[in-house]
N, C-alpha and C. Protein backbone atom coordinates (compact mmCIF):
# COMPACT_ATOMS: atom_id res chain seq x y z
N UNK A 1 -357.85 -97.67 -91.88
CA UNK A 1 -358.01 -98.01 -90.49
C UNK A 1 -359.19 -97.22 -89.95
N UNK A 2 -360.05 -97.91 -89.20
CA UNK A 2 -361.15 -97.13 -89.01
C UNK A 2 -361.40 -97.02 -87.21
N UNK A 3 -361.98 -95.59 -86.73
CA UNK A 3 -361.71 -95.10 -85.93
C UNK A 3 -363.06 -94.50 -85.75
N UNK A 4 -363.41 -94.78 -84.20
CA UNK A 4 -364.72 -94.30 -83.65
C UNK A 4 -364.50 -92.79 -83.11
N UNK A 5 -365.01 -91.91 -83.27
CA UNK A 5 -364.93 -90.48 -82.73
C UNK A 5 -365.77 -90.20 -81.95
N UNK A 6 -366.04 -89.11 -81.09
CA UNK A 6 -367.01 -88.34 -80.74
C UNK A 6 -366.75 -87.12 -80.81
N UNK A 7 -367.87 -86.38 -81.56
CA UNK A 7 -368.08 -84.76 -81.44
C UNK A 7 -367.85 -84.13 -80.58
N UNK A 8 -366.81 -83.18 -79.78
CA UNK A 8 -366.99 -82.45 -78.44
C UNK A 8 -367.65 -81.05 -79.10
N UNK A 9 -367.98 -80.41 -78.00
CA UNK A 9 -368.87 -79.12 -78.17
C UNK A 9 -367.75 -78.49 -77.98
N UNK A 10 -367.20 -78.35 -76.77
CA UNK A 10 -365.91 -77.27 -76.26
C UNK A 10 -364.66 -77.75 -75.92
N UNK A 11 -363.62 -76.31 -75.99
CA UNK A 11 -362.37 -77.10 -76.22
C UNK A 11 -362.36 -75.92 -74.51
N UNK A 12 -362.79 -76.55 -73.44
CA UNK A 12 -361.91 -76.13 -72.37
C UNK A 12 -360.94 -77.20 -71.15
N UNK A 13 -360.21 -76.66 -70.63
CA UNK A 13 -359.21 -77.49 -70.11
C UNK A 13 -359.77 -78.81 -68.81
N UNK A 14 -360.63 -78.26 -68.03
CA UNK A 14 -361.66 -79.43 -67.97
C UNK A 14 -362.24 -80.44 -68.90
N UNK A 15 -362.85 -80.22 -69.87
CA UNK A 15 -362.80 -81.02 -70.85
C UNK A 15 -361.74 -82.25 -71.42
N UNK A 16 -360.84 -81.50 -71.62
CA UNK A 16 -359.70 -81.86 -72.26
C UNK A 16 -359.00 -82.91 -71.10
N UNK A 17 -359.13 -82.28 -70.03
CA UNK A 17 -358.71 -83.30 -68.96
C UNK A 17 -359.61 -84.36 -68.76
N UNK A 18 -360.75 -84.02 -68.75
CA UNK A 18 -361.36 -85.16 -68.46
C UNK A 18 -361.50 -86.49 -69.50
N UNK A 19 -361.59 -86.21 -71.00
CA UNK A 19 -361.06 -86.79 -71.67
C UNK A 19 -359.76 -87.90 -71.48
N UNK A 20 -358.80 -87.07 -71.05
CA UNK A 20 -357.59 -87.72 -71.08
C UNK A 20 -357.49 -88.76 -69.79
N UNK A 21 -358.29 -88.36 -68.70
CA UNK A 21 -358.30 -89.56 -67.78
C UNK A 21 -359.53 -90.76 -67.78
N UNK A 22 -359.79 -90.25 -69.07
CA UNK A 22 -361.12 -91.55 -69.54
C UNK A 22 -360.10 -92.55 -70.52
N UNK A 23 -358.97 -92.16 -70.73
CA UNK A 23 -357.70 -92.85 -71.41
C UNK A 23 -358.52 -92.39 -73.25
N UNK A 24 -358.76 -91.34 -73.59
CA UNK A 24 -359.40 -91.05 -74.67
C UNK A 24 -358.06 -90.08 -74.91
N UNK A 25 -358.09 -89.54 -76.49
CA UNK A 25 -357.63 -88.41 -76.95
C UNK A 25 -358.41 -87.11 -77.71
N UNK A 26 -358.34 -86.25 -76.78
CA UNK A 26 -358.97 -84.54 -77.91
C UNK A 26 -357.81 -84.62 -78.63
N UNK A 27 -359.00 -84.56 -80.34
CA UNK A 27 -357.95 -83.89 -81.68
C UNK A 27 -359.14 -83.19 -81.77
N UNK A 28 -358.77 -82.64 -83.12
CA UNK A 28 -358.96 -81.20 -84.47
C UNK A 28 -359.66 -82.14 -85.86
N UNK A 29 -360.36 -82.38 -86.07
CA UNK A 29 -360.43 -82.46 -87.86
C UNK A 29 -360.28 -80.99 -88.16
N UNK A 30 -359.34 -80.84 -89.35
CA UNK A 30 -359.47 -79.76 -89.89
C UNK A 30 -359.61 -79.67 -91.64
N UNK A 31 -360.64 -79.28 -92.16
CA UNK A 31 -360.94 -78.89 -93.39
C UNK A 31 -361.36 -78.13 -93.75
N UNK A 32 -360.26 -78.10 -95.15
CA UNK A 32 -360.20 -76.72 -96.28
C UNK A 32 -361.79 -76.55 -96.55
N UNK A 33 -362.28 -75.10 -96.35
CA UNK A 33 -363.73 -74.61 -96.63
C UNK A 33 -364.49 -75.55 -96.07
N UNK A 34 -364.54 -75.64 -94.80
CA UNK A 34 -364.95 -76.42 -93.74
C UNK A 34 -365.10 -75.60 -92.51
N UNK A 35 -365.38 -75.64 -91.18
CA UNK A 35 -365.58 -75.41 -90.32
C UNK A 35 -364.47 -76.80 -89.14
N UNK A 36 -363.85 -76.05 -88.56
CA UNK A 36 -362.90 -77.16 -87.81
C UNK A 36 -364.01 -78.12 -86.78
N UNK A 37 -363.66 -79.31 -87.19
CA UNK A 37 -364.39 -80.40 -85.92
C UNK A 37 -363.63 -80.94 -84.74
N UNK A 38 -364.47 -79.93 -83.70
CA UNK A 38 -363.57 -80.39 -82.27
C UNK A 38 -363.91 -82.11 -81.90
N UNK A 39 -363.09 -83.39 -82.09
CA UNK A 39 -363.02 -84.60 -81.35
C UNK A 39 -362.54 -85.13 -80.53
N UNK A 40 -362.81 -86.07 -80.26
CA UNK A 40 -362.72 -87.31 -78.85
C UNK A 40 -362.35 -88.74 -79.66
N UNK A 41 -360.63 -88.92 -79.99
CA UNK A 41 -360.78 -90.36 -80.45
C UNK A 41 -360.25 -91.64 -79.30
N UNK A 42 -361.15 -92.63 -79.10
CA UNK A 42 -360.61 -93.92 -78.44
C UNK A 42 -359.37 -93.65 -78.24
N UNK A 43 -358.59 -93.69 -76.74
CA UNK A 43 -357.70 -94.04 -76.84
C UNK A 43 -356.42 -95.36 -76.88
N UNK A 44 -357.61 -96.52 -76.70
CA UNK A 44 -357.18 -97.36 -76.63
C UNK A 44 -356.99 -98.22 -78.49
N UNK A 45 -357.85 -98.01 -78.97
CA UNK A 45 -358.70 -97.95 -80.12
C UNK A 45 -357.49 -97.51 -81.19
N UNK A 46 -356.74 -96.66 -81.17
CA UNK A 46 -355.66 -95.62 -81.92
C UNK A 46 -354.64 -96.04 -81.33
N UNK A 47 -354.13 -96.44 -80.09
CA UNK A 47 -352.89 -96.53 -79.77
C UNK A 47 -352.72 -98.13 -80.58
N UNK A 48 -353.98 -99.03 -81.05
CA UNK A 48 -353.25 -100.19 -81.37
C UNK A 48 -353.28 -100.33 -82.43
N UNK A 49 -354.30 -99.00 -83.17
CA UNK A 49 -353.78 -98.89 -84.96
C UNK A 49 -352.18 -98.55 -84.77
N UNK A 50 -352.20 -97.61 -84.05
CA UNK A 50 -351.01 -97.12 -84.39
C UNK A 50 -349.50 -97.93 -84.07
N UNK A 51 -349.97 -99.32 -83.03
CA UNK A 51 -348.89 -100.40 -83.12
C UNK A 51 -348.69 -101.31 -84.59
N UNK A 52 -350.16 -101.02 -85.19
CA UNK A 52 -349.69 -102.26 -86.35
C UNK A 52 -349.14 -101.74 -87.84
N UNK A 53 -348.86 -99.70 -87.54
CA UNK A 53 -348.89 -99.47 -89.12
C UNK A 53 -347.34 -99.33 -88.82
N UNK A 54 -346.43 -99.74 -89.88
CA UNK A 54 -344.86 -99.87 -89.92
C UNK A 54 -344.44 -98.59 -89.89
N UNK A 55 -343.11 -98.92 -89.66
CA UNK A 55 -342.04 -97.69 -88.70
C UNK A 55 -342.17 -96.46 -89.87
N UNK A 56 -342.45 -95.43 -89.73
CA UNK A 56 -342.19 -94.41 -90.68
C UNK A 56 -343.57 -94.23 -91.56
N UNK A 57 -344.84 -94.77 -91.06
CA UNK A 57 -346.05 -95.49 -92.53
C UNK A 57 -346.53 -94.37 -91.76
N UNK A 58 -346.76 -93.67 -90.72
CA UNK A 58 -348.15 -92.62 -90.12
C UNK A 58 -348.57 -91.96 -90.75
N UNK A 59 -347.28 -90.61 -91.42
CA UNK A 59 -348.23 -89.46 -92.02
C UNK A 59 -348.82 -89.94 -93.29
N UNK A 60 -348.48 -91.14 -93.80
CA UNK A 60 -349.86 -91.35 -95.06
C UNK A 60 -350.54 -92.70 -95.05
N UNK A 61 -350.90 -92.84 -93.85
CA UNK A 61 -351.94 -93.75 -93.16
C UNK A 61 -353.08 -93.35 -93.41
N UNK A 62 -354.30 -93.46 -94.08
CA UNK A 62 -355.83 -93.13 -94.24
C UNK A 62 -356.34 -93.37 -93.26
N UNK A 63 -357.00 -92.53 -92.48
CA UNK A 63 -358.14 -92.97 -91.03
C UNK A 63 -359.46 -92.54 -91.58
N UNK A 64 -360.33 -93.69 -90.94
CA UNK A 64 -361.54 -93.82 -91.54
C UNK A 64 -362.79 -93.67 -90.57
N UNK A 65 -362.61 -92.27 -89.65
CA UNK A 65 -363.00 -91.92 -88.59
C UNK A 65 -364.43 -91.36 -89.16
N UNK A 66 -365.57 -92.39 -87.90
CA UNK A 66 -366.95 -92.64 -87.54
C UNK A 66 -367.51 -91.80 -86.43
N UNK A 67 -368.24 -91.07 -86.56
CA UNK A 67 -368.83 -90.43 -85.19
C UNK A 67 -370.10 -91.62 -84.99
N UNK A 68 -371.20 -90.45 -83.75
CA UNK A 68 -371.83 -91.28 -83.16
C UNK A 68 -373.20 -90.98 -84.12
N UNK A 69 -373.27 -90.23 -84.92
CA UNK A 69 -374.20 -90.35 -85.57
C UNK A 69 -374.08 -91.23 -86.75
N UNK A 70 -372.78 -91.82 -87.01
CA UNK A 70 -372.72 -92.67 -88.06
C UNK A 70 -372.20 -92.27 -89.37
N UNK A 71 -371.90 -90.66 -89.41
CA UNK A 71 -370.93 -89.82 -90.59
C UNK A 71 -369.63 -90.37 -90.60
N UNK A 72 -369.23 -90.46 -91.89
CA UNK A 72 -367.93 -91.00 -92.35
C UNK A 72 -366.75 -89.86 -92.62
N UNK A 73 -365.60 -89.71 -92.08
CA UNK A 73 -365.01 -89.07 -92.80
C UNK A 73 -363.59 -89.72 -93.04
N UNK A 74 -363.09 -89.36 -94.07
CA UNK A 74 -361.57 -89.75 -94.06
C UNK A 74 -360.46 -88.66 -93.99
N UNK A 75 -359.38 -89.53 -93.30
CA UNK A 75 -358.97 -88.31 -92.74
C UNK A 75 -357.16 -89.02 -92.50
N UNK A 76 -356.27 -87.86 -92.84
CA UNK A 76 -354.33 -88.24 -92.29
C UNK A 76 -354.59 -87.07 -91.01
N UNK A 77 -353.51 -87.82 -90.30
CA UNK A 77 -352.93 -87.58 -89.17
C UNK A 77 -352.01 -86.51 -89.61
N UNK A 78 -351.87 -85.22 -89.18
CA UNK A 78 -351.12 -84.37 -89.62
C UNK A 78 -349.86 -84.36 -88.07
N UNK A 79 -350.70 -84.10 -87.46
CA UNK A 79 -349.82 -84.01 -85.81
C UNK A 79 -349.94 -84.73 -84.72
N UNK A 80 -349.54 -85.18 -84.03
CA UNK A 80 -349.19 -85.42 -82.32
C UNK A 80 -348.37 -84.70 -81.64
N UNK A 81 -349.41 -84.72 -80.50
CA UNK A 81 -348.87 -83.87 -79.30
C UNK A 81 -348.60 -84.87 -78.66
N UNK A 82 -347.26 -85.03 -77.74
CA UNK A 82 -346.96 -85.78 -76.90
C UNK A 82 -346.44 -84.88 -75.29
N UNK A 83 -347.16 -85.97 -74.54
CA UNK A 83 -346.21 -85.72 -73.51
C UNK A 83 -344.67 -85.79 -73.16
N UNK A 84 -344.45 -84.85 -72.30
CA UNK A 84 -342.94 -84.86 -72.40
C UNK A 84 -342.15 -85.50 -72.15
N UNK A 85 -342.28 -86.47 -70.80
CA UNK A 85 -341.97 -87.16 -69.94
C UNK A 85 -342.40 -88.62 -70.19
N UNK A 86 -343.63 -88.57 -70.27
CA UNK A 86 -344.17 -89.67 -70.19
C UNK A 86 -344.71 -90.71 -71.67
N UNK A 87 -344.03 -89.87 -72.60
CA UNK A 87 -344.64 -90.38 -73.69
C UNK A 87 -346.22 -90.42 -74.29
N UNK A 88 -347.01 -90.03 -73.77
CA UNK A 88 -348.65 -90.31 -73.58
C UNK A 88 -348.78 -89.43 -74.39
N UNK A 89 -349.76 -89.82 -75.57
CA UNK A 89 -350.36 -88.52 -76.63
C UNK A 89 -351.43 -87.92 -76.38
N UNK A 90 -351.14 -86.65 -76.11
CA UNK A 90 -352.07 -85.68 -75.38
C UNK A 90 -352.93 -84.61 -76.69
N UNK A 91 -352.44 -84.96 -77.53
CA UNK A 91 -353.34 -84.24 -78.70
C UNK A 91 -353.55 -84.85 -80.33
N UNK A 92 -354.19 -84.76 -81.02
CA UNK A 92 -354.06 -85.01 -82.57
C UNK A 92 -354.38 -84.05 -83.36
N UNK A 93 -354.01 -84.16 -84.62
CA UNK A 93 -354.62 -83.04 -85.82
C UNK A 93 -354.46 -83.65 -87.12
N UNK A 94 -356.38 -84.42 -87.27
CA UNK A 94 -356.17 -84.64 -88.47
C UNK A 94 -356.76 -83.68 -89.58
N UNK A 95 -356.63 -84.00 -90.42
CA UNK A 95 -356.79 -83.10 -92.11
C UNK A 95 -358.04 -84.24 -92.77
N UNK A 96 -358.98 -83.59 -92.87
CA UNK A 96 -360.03 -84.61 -93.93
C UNK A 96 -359.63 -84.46 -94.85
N UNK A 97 -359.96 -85.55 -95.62
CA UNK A 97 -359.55 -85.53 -97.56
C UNK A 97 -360.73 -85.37 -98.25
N UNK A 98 -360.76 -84.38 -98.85
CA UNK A 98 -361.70 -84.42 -100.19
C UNK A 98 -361.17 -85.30 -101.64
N UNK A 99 -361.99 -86.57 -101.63
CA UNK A 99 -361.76 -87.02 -102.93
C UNK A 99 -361.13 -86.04 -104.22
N UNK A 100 -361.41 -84.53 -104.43
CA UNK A 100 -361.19 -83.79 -105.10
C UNK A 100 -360.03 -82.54 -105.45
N UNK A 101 -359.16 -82.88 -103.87
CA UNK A 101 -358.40 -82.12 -103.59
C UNK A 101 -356.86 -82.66 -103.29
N UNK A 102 -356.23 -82.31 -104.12
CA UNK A 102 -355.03 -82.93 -103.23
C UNK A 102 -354.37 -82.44 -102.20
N UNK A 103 -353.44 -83.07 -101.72
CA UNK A 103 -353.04 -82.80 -100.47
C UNK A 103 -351.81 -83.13 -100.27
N UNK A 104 -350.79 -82.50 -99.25
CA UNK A 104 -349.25 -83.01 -99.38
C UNK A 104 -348.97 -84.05 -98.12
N UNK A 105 -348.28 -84.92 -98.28
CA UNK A 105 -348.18 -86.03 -97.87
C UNK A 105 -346.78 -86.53 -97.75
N UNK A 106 -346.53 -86.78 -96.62
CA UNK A 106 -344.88 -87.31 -96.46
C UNK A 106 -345.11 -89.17 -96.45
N UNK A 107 -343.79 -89.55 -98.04
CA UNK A 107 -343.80 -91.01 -98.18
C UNK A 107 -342.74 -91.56 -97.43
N UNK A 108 -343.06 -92.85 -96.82
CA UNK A 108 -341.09 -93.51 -95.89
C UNK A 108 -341.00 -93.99 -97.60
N UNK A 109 -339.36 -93.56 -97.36
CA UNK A 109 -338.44 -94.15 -97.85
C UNK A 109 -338.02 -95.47 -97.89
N UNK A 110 -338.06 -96.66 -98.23
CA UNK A 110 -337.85 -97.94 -97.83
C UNK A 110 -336.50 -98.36 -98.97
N UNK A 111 -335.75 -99.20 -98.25
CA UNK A 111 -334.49 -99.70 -98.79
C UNK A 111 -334.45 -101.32 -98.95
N UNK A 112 -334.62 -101.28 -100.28
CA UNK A 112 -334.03 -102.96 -100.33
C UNK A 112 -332.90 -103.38 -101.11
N UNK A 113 -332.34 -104.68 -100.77
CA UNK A 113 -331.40 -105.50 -101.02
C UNK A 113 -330.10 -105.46 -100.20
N UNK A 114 -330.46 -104.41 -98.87
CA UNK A 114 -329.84 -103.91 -97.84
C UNK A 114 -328.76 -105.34 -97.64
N UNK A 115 -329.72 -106.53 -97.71
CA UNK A 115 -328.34 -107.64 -97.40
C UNK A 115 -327.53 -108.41 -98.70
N UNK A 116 -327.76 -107.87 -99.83
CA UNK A 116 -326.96 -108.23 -100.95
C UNK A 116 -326.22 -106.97 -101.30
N UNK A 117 -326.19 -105.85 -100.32
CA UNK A 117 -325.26 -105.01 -100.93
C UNK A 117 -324.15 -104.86 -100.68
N UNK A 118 -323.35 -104.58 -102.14
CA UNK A 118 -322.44 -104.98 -102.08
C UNK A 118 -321.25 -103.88 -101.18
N UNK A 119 -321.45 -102.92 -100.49
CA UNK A 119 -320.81 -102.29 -99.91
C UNK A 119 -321.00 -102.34 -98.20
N UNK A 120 -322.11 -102.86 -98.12
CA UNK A 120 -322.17 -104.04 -96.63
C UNK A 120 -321.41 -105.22 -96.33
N UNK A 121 -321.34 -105.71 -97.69
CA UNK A 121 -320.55 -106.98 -97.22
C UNK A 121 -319.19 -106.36 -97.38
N UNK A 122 -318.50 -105.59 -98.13
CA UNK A 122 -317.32 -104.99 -97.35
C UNK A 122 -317.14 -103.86 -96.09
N UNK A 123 -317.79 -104.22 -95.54
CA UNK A 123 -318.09 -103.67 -94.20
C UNK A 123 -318.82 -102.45 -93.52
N UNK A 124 -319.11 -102.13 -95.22
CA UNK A 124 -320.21 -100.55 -94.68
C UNK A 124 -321.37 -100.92 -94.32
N UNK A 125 -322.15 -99.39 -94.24
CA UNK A 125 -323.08 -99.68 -93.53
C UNK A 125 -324.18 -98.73 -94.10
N UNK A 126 -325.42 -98.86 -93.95
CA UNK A 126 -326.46 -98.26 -94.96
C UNK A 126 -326.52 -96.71 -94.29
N UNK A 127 -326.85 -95.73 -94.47
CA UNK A 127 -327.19 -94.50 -94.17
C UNK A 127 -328.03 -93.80 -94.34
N UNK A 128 -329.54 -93.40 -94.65
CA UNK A 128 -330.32 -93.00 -94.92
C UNK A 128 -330.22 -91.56 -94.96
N UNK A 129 -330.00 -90.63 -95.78
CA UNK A 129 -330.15 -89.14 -95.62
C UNK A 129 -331.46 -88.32 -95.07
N UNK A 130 -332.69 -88.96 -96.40
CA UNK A 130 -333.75 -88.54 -96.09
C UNK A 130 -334.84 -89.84 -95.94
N UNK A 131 -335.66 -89.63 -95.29
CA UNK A 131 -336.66 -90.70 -95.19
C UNK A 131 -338.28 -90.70 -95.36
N UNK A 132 -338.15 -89.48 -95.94
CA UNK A 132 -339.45 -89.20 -96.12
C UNK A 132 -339.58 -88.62 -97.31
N UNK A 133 -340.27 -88.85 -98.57
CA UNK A 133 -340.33 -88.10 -99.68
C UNK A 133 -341.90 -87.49 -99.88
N UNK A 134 -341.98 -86.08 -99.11
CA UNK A 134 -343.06 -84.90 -99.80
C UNK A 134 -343.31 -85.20 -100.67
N UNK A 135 -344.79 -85.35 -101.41
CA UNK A 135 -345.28 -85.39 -102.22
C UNK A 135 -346.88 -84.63 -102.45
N UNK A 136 -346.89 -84.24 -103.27
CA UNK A 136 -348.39 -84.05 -103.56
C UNK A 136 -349.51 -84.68 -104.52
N UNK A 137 -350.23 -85.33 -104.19
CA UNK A 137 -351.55 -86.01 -104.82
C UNK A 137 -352.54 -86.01 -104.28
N UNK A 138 -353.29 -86.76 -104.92
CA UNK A 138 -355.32 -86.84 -104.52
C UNK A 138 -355.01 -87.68 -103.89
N UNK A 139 -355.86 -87.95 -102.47
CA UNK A 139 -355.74 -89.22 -101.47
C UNK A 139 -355.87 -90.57 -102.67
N UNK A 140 -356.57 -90.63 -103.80
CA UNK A 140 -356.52 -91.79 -103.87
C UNK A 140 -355.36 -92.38 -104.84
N UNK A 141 -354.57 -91.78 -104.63
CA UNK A 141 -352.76 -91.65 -105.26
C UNK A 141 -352.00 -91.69 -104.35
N UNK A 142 -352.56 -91.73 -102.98
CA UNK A 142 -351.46 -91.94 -101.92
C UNK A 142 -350.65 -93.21 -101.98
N UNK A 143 -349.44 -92.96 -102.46
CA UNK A 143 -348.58 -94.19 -102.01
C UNK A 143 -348.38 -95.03 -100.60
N UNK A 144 -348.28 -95.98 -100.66
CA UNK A 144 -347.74 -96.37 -98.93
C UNK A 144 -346.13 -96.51 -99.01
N UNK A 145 -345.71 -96.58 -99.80
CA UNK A 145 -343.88 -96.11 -99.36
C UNK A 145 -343.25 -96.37 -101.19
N UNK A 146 -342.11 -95.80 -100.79
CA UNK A 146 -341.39 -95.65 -102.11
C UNK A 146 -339.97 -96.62 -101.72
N UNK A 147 -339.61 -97.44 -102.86
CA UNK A 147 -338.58 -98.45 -102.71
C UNK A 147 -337.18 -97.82 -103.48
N UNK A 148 -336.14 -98.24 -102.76
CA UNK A 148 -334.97 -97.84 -103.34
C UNK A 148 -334.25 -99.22 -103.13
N UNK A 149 -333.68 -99.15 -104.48
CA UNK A 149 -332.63 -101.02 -104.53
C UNK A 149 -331.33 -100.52 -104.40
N UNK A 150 -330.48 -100.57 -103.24
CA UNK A 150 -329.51 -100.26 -102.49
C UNK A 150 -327.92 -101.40 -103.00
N UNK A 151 -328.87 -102.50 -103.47
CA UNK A 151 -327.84 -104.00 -103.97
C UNK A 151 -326.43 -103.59 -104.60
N UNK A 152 -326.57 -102.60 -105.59
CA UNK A 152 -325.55 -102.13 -106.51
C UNK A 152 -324.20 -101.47 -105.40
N UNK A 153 -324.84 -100.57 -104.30
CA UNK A 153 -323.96 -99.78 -103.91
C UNK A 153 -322.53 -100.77 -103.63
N UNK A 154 -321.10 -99.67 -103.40
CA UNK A 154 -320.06 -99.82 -102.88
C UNK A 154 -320.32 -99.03 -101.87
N UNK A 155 -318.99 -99.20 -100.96
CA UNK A 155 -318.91 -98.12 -99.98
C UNK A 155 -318.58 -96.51 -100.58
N UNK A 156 -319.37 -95.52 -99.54
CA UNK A 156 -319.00 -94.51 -100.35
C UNK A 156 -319.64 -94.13 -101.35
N UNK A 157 -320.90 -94.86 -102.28
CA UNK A 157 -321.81 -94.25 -102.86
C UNK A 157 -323.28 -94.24 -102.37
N UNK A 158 -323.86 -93.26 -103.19
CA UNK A 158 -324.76 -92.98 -103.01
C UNK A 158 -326.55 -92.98 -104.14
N UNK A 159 -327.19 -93.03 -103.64
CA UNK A 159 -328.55 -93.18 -105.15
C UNK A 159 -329.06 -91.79 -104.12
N UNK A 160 -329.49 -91.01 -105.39
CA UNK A 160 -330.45 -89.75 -105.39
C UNK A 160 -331.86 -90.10 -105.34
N UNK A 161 -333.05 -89.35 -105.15
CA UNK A 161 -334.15 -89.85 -105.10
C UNK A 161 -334.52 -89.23 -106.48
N UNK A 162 -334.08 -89.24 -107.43
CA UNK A 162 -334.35 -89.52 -108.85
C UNK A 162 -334.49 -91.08 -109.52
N UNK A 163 -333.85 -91.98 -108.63
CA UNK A 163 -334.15 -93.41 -109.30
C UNK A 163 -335.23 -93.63 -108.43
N UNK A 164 -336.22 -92.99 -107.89
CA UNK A 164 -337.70 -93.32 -107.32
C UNK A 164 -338.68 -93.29 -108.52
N UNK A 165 -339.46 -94.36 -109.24
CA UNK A 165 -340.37 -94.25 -110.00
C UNK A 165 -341.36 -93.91 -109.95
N UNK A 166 -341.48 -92.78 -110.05
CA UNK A 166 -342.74 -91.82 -110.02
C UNK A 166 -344.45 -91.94 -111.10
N UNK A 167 -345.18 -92.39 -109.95
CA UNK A 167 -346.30 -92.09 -111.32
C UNK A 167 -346.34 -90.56 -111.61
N UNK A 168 -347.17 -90.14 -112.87
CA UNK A 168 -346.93 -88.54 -113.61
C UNK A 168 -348.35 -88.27 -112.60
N UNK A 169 -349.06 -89.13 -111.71
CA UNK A 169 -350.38 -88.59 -110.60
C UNK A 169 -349.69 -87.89 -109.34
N UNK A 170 -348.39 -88.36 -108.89
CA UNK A 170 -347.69 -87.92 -107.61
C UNK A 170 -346.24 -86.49 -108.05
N UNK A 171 -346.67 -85.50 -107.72
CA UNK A 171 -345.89 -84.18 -107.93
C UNK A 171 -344.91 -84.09 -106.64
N UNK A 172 -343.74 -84.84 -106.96
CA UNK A 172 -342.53 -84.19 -105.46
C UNK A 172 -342.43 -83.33 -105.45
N UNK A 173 -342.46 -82.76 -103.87
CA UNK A 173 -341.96 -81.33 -103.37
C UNK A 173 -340.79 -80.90 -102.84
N UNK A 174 -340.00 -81.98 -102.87
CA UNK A 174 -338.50 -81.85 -102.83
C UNK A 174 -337.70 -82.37 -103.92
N UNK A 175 -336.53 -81.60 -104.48
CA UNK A 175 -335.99 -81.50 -105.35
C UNK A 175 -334.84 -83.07 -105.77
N UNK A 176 -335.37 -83.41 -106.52
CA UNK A 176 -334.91 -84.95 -107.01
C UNK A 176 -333.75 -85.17 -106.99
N UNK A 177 -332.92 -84.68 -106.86
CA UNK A 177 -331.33 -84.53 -107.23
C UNK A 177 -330.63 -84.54 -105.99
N UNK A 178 -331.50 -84.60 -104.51
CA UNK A 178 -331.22 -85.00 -103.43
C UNK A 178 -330.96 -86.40 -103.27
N UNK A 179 -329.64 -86.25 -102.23
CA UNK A 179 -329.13 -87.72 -101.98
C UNK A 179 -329.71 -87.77 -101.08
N UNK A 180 -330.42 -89.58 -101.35
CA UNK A 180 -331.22 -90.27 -100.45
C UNK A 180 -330.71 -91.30 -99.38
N UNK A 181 -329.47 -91.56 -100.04
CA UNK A 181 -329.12 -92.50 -99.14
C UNK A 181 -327.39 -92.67 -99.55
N UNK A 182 -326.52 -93.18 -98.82
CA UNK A 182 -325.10 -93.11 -98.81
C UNK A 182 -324.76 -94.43 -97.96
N UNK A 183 -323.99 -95.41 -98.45
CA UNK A 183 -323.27 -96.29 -98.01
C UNK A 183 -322.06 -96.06 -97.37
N UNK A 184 -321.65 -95.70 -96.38
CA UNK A 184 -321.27 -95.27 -95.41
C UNK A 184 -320.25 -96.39 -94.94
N UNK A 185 -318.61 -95.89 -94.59
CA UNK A 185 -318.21 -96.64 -93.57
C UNK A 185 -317.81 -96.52 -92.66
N UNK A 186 -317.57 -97.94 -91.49
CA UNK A 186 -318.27 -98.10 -90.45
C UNK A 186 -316.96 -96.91 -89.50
């Protein structure tokens, strides 16, 4: 997804305000043996990437953020700041990727056969424990989600995130033998 930036010089609260009533957002690029880059991304621009990438897809979304001189960088969303009240994102912090470096990365969890399973149709109900599986790889090993086939369950069991098929390029950082999900009743 690609994203127009601008360079700011300073991070003071004038600034930052004034930004925010241009309907823009101040973030951070931040990179390893780098120098941090203070930005200005669209805010209109980001709020409608961020309507079309699916529920749980953000932290390993690739942004393909352009300044005004025409430099490329790529870059995950590490943080949002939100407002409290109002919902309105008042900050970002992304992480550039070096082709050369890996980086840790939270995957959604995705569940299928949710309606052939067989512990739904006796009246349970799906449960998700964890929904995000830590991982570490080179951006260009980033998964966009990991599938779990749920079809088999009864009520009352459960699949570990050991039946996740792992390429030997993606190193989990949470311990496999965690239950991922539990069929649950109602």
């Amino acid at each position: 997804m690609k994203l127009k930036v601008k360079i700011r010089l300073a991070e003071t609260k004038k600034i930052v305000n004034d930004i925010r009533r241009e309907g823009n957002i101040p973030a951070i690029l931040y990179a390893k043996d780098h120098p941090n880059k203070l930005i200005e991304v669209v805010g209109p621009e980001f709020k409608a990437h961020l309507r079309a990438i699916p529920q749980g897809g953000l932290p390993n979304t690739i942004f393909t953020l352009e300044d005004e001189e025409g430099k490329v960088f790529k870059a995950l969303v590490k943080d949002i700041q939100y407002h409290v009240s109002t919902y309105e994102i008042l900050h970002l912090d992304f992480i550039y990727l070096l082709e050369d470096t890996p980086v840790n990365v939270k995957i959604p969890l995705r569940f299928k056969g949710v309606a052939d399973c067989v512990g739904v149709k006796l009246g349970g109900v799906v449960r998700p424990v964890i929904r995000h599986l830590k991982v570490r790889c080179l951006p260009k090993h980033i998964p966009t989600e990991f599938n779990l086939n749920v079809s088999k369950l009864s009520i009352n069991q459960s699949m570990r995130l050991s039946k996740i098929e792992l390429s030997e390029k993606i190193k989990p950082l949470l311990d496999l033998n965690e239950v991922a999900v539990v069929i649950a009743k109602r």
